[in-house]
N, C-alpha and C. Protein backbone atom coordinates (compact mmCIF):
# COMPACT_ATOMS: atom_id res chain seq x y z
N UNK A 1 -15.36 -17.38 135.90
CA UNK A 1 -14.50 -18.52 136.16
C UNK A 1 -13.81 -19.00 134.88
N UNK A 2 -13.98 -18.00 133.82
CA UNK A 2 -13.58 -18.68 132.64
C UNK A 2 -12.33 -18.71 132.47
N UNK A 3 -11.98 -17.76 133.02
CA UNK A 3 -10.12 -17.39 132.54
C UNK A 3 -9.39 -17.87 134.01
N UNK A 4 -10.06 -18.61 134.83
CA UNK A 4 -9.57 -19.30 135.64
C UNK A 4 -8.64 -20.91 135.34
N UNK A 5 -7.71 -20.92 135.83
CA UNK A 5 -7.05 -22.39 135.55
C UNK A 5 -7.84 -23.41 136.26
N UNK A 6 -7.81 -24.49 135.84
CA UNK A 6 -7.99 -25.66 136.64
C UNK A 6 -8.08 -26.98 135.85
N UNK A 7 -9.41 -27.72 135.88
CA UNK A 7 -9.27 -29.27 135.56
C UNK A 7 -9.81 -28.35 133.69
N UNK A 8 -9.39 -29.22 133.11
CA UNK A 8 -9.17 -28.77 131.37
C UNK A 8 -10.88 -29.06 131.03
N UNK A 9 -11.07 -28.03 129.71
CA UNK A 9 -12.29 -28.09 129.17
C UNK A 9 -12.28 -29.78 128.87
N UNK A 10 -11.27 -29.78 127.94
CA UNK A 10 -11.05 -31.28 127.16
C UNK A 10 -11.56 -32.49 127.85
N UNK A 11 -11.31 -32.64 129.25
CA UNK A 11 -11.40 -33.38 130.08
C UNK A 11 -13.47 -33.81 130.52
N UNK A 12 -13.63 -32.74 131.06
CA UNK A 12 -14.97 -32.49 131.01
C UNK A 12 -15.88 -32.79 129.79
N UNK A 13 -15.40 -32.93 128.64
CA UNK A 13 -16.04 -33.29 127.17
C UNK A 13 -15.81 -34.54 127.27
N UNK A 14 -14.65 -35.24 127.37
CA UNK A 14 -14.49 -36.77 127.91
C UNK A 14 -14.90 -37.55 128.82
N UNK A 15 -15.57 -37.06 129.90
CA UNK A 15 -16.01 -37.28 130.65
C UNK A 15 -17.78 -37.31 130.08
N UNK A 16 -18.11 -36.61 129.96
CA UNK A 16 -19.94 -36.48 129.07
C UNK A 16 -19.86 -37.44 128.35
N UNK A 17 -18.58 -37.39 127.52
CA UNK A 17 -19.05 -39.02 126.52
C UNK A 17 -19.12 -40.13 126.85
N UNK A 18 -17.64 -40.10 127.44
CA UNK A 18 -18.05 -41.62 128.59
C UNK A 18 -19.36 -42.11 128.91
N UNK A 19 -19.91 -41.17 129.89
CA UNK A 19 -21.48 -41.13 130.19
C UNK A 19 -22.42 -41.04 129.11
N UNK A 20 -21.95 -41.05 127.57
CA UNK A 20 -22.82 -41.30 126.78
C UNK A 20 -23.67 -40.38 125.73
N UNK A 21 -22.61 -38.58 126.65
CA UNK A 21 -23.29 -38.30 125.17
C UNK A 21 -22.56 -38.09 123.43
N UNK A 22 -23.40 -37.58 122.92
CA UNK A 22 -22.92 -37.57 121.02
C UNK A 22 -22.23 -36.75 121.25
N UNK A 23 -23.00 -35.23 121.74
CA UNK A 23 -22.11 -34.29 121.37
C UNK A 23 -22.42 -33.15 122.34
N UNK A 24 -21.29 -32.25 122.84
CA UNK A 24 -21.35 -31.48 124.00
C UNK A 24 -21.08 -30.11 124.20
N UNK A 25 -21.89 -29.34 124.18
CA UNK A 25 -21.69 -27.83 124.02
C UNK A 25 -20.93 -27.67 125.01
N UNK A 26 -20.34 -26.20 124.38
CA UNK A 26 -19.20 -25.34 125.47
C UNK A 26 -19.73 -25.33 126.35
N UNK A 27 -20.67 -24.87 126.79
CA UNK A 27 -21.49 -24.16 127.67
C UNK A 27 -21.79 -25.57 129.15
N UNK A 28 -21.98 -26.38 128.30
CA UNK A 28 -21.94 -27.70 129.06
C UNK A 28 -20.95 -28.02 129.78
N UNK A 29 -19.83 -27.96 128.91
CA UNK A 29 -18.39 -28.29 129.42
C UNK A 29 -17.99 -27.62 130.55
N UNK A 30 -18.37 -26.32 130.71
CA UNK A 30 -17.89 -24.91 131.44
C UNK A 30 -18.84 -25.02 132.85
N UNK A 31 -20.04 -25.94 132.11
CA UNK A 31 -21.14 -25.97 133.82
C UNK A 31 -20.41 -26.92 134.65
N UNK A 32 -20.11 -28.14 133.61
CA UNK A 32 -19.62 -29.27 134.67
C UNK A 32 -18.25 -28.92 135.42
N UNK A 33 -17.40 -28.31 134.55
CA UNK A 33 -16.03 -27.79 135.15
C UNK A 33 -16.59 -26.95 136.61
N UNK A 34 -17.50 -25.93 136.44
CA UNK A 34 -17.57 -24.82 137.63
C UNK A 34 -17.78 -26.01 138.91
N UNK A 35 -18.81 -27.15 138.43
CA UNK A 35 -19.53 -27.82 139.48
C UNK A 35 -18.47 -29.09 139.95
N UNK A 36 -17.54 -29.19 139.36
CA UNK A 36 -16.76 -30.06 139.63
C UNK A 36 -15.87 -29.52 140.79
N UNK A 37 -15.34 -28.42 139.97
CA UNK A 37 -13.95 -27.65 140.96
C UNK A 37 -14.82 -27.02 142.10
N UNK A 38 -16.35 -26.92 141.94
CA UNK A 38 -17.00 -26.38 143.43
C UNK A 38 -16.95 -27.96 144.68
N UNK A 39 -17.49 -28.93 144.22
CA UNK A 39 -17.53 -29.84 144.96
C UNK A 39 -15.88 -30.23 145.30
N UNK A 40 -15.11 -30.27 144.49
CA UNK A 40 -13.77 -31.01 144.67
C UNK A 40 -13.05 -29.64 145.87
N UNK A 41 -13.29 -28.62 145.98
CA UNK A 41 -12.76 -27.63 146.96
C UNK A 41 -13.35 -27.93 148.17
N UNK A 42 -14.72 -28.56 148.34
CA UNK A 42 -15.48 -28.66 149.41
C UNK A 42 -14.79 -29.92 149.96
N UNK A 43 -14.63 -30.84 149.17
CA UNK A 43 -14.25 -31.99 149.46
C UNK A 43 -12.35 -31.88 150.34
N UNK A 44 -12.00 -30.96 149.38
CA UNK A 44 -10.48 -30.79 149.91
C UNK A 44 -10.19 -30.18 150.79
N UNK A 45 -11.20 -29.02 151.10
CA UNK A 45 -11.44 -28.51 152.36
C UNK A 45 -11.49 -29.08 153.70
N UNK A 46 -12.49 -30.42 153.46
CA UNK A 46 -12.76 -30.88 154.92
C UNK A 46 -11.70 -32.05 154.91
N UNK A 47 -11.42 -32.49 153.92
CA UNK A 47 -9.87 -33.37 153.90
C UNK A 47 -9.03 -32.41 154.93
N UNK A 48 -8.91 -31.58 154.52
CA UNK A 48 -7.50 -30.76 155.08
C UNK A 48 -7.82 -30.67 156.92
N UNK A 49 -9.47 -30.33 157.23
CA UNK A 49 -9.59 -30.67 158.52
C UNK A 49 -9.36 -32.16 159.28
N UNK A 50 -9.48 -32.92 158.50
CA UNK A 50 -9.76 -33.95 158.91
C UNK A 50 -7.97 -34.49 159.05
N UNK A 51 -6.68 -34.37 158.33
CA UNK A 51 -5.56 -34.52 158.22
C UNK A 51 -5.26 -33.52 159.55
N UNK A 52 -5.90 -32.45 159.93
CA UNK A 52 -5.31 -31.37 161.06
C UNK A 52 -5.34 -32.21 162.42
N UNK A 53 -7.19 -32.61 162.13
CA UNK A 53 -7.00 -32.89 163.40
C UNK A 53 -6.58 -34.76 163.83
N UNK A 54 -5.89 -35.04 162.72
CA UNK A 54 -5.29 -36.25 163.02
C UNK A 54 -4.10 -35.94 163.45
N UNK A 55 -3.57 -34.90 163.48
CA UNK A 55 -2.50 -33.75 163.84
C UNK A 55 -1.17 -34.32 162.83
N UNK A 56 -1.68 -34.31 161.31
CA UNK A 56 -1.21 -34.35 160.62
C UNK A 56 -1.03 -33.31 159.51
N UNK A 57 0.20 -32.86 158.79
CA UNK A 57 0.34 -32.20 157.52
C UNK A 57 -0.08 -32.43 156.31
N UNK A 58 0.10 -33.54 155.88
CA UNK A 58 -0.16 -34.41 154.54
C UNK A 58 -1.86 -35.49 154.95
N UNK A 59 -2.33 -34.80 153.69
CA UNK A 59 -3.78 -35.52 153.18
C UNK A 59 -3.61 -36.59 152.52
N UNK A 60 -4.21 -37.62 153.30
CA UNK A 60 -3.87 -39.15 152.52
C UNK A 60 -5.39 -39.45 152.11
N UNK A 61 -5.11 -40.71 151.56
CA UNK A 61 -6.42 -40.69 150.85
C UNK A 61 -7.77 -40.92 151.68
N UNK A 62 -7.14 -41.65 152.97
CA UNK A 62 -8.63 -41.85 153.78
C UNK A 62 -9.46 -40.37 154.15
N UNK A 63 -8.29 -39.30 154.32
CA UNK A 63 -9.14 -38.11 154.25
C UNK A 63 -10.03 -37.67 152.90
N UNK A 64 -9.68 -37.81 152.15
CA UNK A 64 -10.31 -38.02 151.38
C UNK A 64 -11.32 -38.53 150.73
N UNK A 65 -11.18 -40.09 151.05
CA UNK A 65 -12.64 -40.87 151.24
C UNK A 65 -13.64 -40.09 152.13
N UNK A 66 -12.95 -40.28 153.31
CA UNK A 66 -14.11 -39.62 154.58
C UNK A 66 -14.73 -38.59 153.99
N UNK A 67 -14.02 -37.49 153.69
CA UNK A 67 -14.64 -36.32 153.26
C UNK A 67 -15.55 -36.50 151.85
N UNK A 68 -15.69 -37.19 150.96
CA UNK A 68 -16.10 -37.25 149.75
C UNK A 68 -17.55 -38.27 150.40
N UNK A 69 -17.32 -38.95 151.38
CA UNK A 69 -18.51 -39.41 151.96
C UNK A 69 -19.51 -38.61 152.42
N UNK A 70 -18.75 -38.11 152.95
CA UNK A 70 -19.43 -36.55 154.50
C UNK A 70 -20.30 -35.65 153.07
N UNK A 71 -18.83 -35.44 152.36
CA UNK A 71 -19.90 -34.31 151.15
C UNK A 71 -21.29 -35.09 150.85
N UNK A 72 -21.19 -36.34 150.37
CA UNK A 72 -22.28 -36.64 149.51
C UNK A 72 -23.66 -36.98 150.25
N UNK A 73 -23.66 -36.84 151.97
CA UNK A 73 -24.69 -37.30 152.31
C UNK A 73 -25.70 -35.52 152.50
């Protein structure tokens, strides 16, 4: 997944500090990225059902909520 595009290493290092830590290996950066863009596909996934069967095209944010709910239980 390394030479894959998506949400930036940089970002993911900013994010760890926020939360407090000193200092953040690559390796760290690269776990949270995989686990991020895994949950955020799951999440956009059932968005996209949930916009279908409102028999809609465009994902608004309540699909979104819903689905980011649905994921987390």
């Amino acid at each position: 997944m390394a030479n894959k595009k998506g949400i930036p290493l940089a970002a993911m290092e900013r994010l760890l500090k926020d939360a407090g830590a000193y200092r953040v290996a690559e390796q760290a950066k690269v776990a949270l990225k995989e686990a991020l863009e895994t949950y955020a596909l799951k999440i956009g996934e059932s968005a996209v059902k949930y916009s279908n069967h409102a028999g809609r095209k465009t994902i608004k944010s309540e699909d979104i909520k819903l689905a980011t709910k649905v994921q987390g239980d």
